[in-house]
PDB file of N, CA and C in Angstrom:
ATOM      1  N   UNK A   1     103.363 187.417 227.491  1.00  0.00           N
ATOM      2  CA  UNK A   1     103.016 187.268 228.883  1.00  0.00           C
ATOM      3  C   UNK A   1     103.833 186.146 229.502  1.00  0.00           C
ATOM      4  N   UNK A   2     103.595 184.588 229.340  1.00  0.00           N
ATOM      5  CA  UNK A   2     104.090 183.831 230.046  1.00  0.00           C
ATOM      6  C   UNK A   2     103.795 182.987 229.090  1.00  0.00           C
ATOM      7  N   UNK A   3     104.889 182.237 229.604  1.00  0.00           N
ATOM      8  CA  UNK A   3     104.728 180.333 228.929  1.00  0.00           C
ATOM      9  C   UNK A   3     103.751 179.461 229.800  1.00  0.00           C
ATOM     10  N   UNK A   4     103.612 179.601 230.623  1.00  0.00           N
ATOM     11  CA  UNK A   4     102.090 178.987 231.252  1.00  0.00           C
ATOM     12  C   UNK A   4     100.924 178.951 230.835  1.00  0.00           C
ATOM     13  N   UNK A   5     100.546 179.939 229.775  1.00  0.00           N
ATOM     14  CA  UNK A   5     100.172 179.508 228.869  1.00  0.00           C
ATOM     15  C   UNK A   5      99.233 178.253 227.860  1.00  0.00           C
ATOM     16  N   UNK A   6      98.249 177.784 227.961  1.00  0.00           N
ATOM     17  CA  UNK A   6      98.830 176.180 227.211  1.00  0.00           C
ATOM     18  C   UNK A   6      97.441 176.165 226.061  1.00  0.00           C
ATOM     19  N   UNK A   7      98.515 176.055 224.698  1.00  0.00           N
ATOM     20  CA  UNK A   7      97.612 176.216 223.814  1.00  0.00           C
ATOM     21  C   UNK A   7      96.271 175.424 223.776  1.00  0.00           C
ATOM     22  N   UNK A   8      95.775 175.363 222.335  1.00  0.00           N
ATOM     23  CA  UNK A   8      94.704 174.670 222.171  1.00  0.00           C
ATOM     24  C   UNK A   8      95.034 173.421 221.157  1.00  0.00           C
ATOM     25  N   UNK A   9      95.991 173.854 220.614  1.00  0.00           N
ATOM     26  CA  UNK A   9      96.522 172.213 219.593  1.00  0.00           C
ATOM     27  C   UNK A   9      96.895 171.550 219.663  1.00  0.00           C
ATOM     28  N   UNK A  10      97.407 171.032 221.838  1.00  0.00           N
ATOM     29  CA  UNK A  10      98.300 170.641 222.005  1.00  0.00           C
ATOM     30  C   UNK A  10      97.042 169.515 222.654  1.00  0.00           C
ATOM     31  N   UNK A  11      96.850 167.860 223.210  1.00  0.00           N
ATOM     32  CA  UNK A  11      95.732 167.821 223.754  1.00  0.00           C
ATOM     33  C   UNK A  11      95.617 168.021 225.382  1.00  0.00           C
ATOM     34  N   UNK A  12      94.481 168.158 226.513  1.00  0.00           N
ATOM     35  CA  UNK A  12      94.850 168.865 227.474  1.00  0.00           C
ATOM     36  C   UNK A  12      95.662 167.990 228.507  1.00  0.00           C
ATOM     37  N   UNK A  13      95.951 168.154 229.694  1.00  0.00           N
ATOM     38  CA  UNK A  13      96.416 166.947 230.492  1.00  0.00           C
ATOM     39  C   UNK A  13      95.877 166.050 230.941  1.00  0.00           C
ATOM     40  N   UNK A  14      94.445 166.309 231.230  1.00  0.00           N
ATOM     41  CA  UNK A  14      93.311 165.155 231.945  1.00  0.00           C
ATOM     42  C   UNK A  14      93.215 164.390 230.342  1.00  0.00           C
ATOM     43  N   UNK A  15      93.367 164.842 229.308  1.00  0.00           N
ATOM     44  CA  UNK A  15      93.580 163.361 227.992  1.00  0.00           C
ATOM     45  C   UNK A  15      94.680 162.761 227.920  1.00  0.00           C
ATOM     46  N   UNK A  16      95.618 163.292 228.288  1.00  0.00           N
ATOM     47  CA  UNK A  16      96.882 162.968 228.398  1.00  0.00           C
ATOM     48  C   UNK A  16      97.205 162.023 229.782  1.00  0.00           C
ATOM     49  N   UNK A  17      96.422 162.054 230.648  1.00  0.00           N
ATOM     50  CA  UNK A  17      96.416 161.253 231.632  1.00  0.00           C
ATOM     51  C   UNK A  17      95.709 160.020 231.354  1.00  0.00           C
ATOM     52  N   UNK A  18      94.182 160.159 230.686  1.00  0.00           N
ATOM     53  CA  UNK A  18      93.568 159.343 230.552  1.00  0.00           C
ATOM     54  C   UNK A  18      93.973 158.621 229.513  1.00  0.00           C
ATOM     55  N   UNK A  19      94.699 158.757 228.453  1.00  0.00           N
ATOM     56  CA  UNK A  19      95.667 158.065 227.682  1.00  0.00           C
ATOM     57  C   UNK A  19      96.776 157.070 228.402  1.00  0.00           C
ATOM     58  N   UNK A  20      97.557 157.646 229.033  1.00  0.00           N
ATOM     59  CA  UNK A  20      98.195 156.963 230.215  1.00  0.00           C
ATOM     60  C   UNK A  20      97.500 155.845 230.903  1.00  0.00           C
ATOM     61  N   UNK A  21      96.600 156.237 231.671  1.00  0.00           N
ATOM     62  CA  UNK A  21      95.928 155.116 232.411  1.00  0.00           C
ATOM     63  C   UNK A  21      95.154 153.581 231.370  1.00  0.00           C
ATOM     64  N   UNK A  22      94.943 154.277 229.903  1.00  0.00           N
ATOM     65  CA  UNK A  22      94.334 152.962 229.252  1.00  0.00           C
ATOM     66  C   UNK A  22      95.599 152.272 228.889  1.00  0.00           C
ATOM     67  N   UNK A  23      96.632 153.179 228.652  1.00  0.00           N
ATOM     68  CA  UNK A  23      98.188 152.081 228.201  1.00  0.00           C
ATOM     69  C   UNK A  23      97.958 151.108 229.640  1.00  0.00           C
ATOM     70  N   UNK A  24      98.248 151.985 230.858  1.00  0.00           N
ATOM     71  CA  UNK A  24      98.699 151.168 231.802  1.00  0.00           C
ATOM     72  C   UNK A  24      97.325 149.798 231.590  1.00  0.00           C
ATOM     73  N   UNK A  25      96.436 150.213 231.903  1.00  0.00           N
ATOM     74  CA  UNK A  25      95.336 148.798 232.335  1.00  0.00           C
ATOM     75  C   UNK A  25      95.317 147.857 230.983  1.00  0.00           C
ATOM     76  N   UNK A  26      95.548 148.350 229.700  1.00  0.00           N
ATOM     77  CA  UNK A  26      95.800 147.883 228.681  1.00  0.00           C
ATOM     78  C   UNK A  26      96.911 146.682 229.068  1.00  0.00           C
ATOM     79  N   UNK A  27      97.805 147.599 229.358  1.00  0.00           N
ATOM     80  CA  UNK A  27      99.240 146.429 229.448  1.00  0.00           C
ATOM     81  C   UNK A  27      99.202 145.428 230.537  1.00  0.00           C
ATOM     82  N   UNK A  28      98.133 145.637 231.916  1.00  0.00           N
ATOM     83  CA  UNK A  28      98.109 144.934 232.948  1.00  0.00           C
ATOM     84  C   UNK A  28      97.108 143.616 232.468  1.00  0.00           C
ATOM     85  N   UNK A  29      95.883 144.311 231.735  1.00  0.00           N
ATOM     86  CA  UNK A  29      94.737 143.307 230.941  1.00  0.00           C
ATOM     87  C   UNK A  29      94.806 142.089 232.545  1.00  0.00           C
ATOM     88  N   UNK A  30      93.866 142.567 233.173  1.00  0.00           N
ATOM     89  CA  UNK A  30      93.024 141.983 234.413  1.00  0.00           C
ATOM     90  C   UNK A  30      92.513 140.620 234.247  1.00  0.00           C
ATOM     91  N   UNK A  31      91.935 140.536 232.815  1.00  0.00           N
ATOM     92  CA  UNK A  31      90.864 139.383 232.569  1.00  0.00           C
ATOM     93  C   UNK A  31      92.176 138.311 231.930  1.00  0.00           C
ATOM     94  N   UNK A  32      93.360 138.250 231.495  1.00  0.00           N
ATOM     95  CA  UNK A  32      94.029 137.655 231.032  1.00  0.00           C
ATOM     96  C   UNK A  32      94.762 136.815 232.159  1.00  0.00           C
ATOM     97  N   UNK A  33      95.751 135.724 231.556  1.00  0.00           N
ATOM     98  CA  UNK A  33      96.451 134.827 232.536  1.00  0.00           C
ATOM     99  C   UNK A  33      97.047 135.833 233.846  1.00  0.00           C
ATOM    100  N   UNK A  34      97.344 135.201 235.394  1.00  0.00           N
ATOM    101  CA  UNK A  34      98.137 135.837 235.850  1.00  0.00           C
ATOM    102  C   UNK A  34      99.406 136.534 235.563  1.00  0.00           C
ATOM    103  N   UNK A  35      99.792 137.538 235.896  1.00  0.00           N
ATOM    104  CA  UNK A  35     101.396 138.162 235.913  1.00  0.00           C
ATOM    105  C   UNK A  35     102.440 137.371 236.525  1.00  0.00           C
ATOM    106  N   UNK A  36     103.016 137.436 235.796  1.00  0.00           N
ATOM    107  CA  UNK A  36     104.941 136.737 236.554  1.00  0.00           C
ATOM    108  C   UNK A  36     105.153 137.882 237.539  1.00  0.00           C
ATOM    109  N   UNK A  37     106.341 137.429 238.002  1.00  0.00           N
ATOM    110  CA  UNK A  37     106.503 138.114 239.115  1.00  0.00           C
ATOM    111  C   UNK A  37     107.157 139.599 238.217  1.00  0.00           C
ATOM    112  N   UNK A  38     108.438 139.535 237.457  1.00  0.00           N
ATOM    113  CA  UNK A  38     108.764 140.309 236.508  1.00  0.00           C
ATOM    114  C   UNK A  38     107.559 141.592 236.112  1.00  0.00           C
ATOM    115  N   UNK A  39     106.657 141.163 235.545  1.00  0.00           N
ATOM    116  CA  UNK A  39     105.850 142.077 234.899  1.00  0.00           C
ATOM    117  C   UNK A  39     105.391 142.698 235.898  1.00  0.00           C
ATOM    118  N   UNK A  40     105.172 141.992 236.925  1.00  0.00           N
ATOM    119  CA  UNK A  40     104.333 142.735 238.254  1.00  0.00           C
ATOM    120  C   UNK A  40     104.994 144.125 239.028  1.00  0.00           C
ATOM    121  N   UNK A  41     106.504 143.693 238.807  1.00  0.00           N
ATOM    122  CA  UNK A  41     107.356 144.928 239.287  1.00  0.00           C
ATOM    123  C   UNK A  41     107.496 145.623 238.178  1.00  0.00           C
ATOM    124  N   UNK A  42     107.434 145.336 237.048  1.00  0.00           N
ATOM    125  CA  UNK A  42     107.203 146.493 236.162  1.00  0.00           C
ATOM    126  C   UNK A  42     105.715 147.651 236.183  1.00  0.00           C
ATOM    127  N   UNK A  43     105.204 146.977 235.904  1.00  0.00           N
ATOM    128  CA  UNK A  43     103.560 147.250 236.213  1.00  0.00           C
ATOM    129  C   UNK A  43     103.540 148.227 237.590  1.00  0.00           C
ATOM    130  N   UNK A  44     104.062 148.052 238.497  1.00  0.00           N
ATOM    131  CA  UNK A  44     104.372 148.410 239.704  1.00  0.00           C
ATOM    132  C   UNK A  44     104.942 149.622 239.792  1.00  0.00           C
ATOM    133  N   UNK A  45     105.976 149.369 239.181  1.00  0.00           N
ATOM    134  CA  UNK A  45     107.208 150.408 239.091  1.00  0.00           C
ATOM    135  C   UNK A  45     106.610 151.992 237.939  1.00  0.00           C
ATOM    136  N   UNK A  46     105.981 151.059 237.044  1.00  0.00           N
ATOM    137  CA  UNK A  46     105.163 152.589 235.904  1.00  0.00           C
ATOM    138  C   UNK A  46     103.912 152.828 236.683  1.00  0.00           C
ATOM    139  N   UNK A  47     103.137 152.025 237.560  1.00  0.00           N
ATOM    140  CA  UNK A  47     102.014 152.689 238.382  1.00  0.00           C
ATOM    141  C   UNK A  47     103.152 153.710 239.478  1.00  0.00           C
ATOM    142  N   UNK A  48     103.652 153.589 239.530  1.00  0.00           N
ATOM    143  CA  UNK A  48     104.438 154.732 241.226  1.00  0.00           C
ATOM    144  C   UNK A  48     104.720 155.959 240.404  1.00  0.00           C
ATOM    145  N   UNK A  49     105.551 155.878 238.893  1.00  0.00           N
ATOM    146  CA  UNK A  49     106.045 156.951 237.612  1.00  0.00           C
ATOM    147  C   UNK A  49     105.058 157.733 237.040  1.00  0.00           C
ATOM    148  N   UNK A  50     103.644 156.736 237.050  1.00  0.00           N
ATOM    149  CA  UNK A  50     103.300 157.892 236.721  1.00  0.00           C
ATOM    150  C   UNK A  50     102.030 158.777 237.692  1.00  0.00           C
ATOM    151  N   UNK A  51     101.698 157.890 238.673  1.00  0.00           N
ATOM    152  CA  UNK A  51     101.453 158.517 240.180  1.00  0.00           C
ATOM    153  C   UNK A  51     101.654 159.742 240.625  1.00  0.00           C
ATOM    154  N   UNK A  52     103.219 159.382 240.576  1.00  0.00           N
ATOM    155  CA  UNK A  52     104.343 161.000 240.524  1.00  0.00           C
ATOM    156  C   UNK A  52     104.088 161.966 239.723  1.00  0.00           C
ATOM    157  N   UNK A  53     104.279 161.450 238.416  1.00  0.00           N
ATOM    158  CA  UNK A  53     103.437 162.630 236.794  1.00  0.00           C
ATOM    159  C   UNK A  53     102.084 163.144 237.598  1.00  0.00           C
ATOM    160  N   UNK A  54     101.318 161.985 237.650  1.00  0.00           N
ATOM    161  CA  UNK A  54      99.726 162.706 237.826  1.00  0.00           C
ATOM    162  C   UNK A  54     100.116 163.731 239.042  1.00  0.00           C
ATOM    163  N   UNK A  55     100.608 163.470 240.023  1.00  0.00           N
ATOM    164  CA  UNK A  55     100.696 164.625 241.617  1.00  0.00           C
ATOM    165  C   UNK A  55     101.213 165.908 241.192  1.00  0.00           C
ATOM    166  N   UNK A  56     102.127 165.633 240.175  1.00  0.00           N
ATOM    167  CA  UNK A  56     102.920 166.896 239.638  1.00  0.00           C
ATOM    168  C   UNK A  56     102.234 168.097 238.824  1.00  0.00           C
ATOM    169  N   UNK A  57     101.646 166.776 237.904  1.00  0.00           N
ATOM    170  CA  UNK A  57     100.733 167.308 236.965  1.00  0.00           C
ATOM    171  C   UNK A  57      99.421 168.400 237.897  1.00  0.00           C
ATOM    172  N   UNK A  58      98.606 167.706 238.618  1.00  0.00           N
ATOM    173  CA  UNK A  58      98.151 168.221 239.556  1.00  0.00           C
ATOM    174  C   UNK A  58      98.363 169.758 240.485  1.00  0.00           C
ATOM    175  N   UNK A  59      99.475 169.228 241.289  1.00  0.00           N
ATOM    176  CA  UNK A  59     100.041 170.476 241.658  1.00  0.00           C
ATOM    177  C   UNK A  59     100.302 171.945 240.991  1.00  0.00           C
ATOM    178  N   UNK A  60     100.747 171.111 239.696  1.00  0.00           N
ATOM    179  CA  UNK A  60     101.029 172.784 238.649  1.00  0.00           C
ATOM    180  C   UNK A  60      99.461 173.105 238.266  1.00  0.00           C
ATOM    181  N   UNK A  61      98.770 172.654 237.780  1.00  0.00           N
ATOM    182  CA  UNK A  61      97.353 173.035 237.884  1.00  0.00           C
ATOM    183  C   UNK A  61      96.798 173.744 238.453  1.00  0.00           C
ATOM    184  N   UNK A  62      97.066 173.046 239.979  1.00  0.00           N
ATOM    185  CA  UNK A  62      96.492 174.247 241.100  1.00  0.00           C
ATOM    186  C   UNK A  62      97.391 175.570 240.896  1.00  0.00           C
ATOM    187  N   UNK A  63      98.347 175.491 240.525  1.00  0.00           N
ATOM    188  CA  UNK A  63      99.097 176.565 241.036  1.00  0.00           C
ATOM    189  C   UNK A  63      99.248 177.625 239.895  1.00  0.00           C
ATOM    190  N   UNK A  64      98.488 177.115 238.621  1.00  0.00           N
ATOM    191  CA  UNK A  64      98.145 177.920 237.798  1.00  0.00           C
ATOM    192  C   UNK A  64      96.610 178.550 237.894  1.00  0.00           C
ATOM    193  N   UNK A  65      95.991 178.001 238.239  1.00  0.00           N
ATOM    194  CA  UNK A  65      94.708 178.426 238.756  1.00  0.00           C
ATOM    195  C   UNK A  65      94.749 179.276 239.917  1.00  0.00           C
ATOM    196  N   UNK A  66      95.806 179.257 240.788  1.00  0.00           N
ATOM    197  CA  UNK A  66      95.481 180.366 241.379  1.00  0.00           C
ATOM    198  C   UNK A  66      96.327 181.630 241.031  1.00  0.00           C
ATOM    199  N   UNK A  67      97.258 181.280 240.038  1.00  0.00           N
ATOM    200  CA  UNK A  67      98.000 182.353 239.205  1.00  0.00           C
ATOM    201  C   UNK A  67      96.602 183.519 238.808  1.00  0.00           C
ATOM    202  N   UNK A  68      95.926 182.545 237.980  1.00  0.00           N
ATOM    203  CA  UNK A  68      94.690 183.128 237.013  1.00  0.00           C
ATOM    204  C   UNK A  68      93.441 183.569 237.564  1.00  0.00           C
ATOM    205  N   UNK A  69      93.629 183.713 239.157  1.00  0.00           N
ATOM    206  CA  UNK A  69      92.752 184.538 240.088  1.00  0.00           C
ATOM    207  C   UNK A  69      93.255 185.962 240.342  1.00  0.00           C
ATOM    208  N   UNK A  70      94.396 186.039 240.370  1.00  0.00           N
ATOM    209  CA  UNK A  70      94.677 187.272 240.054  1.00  0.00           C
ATOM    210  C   UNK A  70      94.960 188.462 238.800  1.00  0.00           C
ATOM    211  N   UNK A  71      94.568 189.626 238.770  1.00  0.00           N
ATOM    212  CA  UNK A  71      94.326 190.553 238.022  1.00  0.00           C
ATOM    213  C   UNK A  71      95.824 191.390 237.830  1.00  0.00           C
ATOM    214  N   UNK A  72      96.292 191.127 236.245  1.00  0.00           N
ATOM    215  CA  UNK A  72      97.526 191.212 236.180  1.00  0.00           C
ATOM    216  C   UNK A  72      97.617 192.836 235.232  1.00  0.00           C
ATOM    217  N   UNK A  73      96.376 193.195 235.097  1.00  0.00           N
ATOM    218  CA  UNK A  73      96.058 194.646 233.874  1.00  0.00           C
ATOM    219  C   UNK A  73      95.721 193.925 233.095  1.00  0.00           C
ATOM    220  N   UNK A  74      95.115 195.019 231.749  1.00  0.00           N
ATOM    221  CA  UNK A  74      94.476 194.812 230.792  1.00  0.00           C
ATOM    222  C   UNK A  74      95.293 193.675 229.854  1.00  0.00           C
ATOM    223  N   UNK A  75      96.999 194.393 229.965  1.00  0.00           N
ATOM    224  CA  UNK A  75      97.581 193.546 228.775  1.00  0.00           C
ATOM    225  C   UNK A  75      98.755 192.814 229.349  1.00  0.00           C
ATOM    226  N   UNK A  76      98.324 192.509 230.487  1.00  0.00           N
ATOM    227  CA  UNK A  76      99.487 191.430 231.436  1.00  0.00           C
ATOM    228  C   UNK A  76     100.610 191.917 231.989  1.00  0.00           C
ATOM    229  N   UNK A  77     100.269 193.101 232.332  1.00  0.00           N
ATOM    230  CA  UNK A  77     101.666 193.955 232.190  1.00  0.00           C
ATOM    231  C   UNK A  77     102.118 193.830 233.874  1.00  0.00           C
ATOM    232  N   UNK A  78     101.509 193.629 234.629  1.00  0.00           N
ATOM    233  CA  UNK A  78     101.683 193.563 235.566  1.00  0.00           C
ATOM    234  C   UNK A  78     102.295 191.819 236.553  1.00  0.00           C
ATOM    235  N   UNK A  79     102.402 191.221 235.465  1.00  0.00           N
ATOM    236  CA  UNK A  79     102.471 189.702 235.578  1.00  0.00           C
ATOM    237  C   UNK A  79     103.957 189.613 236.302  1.00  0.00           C
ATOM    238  N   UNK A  80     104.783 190.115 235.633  1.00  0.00           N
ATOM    239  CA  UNK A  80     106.428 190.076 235.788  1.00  0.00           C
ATOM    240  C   UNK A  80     106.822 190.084 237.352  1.00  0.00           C
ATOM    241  N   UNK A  81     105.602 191.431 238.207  1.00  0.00           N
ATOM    242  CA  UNK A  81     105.743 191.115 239.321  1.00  0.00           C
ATOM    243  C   UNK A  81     105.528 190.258 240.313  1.00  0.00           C
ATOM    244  N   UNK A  82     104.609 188.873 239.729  1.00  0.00           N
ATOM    245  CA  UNK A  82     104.482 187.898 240.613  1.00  0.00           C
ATOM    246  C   UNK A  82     105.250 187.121 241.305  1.00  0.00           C
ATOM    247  N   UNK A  83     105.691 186.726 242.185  1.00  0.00           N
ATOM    248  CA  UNK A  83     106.916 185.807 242.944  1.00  0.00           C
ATOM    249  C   UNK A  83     107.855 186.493 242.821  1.00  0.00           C
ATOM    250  N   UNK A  84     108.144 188.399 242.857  1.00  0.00           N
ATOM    251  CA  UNK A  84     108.935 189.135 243.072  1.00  0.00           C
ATOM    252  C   UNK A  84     108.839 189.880 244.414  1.00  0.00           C
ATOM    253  N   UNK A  85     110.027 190.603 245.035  1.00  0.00           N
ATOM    254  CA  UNK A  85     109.693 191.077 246.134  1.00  0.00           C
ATOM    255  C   UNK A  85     111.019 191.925 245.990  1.00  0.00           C
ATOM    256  N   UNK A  86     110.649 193.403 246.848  1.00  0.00           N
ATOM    257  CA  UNK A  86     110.928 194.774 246.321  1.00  0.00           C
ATOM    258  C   UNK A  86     111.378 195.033 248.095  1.00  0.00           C
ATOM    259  N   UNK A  87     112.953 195.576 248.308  1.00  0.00           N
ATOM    260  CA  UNK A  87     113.082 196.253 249.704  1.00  0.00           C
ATOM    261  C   UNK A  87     113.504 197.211 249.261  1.00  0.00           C
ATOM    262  N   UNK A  88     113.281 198.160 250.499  1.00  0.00           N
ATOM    263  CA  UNK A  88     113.871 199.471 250.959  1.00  0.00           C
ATOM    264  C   UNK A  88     114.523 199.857 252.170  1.00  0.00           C
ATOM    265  N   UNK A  89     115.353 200.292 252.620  1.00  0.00           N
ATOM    266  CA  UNK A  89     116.100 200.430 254.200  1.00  0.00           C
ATOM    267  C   UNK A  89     115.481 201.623 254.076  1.00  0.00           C
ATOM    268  N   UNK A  90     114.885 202.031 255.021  1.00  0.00           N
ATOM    269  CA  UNK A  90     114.960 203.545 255.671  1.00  0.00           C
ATOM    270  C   UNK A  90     115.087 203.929 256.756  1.00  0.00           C
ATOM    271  N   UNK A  91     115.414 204.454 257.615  1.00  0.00           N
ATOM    272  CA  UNK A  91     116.838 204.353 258.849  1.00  0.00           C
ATOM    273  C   UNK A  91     116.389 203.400 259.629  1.00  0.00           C
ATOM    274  N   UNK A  92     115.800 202.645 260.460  1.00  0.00           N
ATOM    275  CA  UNK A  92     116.204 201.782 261.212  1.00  0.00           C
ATOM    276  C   UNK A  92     115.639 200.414 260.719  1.00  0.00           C
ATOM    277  N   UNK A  93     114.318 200.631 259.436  1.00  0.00           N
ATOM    278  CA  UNK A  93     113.607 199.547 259.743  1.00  0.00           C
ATOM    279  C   UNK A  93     113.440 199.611 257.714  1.00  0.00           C
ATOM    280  N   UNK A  94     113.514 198.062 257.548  1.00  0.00           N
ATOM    281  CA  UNK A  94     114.180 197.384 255.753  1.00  0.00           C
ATOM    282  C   UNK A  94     111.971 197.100 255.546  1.00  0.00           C
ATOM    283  N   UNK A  95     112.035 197.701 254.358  1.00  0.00           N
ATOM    284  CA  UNK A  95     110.399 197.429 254.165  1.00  0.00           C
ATOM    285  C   UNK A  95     110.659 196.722 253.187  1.00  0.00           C
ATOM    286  N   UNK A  96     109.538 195.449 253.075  1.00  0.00           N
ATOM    287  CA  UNK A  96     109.725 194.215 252.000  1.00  0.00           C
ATOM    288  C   UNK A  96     108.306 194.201 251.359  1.00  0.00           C
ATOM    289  N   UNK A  97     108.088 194.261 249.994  1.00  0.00           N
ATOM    290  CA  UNK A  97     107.100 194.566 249.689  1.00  0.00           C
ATOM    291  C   UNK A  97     106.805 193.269 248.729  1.00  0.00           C
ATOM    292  N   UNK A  98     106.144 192.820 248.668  1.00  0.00           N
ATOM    293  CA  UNK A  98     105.935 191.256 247.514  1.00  0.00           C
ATOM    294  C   UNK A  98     104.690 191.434 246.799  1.00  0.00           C
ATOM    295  N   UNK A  99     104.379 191.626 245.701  1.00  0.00           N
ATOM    296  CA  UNK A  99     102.721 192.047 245.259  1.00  0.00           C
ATOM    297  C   UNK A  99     102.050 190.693 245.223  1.00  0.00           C
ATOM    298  N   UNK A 100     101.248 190.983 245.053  1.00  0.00           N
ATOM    299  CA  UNK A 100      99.966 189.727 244.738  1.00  0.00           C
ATOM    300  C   UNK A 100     100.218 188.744 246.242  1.00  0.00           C
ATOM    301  N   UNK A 101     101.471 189.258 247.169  1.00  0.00           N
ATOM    302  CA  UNK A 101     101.565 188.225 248.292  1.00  0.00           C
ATOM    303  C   UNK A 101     101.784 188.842 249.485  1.00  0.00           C
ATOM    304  N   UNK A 102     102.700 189.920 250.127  1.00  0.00           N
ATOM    305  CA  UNK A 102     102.246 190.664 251.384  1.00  0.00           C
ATOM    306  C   UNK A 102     103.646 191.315 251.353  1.00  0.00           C
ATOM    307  N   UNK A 103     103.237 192.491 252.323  1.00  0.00           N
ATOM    308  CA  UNK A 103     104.580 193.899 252.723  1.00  0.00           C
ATOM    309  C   UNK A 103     104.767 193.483 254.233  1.00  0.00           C
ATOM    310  N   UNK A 104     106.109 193.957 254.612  1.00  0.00           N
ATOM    311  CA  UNK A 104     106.380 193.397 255.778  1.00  0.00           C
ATOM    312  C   UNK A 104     107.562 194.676 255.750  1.00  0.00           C
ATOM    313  N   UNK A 105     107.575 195.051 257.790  1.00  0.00           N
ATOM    314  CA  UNK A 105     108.597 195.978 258.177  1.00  0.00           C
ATOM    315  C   UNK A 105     109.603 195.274 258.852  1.00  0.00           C
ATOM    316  N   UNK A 106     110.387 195.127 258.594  1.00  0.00           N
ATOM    317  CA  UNK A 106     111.705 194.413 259.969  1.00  0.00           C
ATOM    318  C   UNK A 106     112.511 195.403 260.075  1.00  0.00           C
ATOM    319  N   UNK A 107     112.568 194.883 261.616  1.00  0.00           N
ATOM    320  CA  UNK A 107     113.509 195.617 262.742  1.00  0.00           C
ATOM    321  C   UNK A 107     114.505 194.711 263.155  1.00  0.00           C
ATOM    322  N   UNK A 108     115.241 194.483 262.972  1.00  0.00           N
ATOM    323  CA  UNK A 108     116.837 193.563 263.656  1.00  0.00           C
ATOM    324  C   UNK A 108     115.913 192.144 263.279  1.00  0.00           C
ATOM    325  N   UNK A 109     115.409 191.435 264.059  1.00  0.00           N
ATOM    326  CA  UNK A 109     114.654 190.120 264.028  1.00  0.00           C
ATOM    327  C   UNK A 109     113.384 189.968 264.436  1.00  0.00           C
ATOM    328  N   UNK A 110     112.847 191.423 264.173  1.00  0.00           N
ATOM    329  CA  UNK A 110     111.171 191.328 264.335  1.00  0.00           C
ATOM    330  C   UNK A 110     111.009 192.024 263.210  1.00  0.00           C
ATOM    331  N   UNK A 111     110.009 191.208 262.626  1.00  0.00           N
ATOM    332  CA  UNK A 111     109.329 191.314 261.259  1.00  0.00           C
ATOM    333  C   UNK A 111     107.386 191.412 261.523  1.00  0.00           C
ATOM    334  N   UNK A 112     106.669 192.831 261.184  1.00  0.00           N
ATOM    335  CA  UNK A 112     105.530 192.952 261.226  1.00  0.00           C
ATOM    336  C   UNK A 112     105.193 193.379 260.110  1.00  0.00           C
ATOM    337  N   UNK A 113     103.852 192.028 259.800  1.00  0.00           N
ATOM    338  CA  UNK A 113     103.521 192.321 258.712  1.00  0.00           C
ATOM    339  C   UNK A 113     102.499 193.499 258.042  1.00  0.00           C
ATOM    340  N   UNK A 114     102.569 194.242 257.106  1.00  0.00           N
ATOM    341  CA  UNK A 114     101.762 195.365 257.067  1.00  0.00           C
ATOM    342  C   UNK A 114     100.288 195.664 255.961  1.00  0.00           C
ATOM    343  N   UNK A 115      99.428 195.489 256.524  1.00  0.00           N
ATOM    344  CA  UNK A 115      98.262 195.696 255.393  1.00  0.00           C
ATOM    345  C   UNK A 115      97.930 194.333 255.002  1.00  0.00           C
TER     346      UNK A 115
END
């Protein structure tokens, strides 16, 4: 089917995050002497890195979850067509067909969408 996929031996991302976040507060250690200025832009610089990870991380999440709202057949067979899209010309007007996302007729520079 797909590499999206994500096993069970691997651990999930919300541990993998929460691993992350005890390095980070680990390495910041709150209750200890103040930070130099140095460490502070480090500290700084891996809070923004992995900010970015977590949003990313995030994003693909959602966007696998709504992969896995749709009904692909019994044995996934229908998967291949997702984020594909299928035309046809037939004399004046090009039909665009995209599954799991919408069909559309265009005429020169008007495009109506269908169904």
């Amino acid at each position: 089917m797909s590499s999206d996929v994500v096993t069970t031996d691997s651990p999930s991302w919300l541990t993998k995050i929460q691993r992350t976040v005890r390095k980070l507060f680990k390495a910041v250690n709150f209750f200890e002497t103040p930070l130099n200025q140095t460490d502070a832009a480090r500290v700084r610089k891996e809070y923004d890195e992995l900010s970015s990870k977590l949003s990313k991380l995030q994003s693909r999440v959602s966007s696998l979850t709504q992969k896995l709202k749709h009904d692909f057949g019994p044995e996934g067979e229908f998967y291949s067509f997702y984020d594909r899209c299928f035309e046809s010309k037939q004399n004046k007007y090009t039909y665009k067909v995209c599954p799991y996302d919408q069909a559309s007729q265009e005429e020169g520079y008007s495009t109506t969408r269908l169904g």
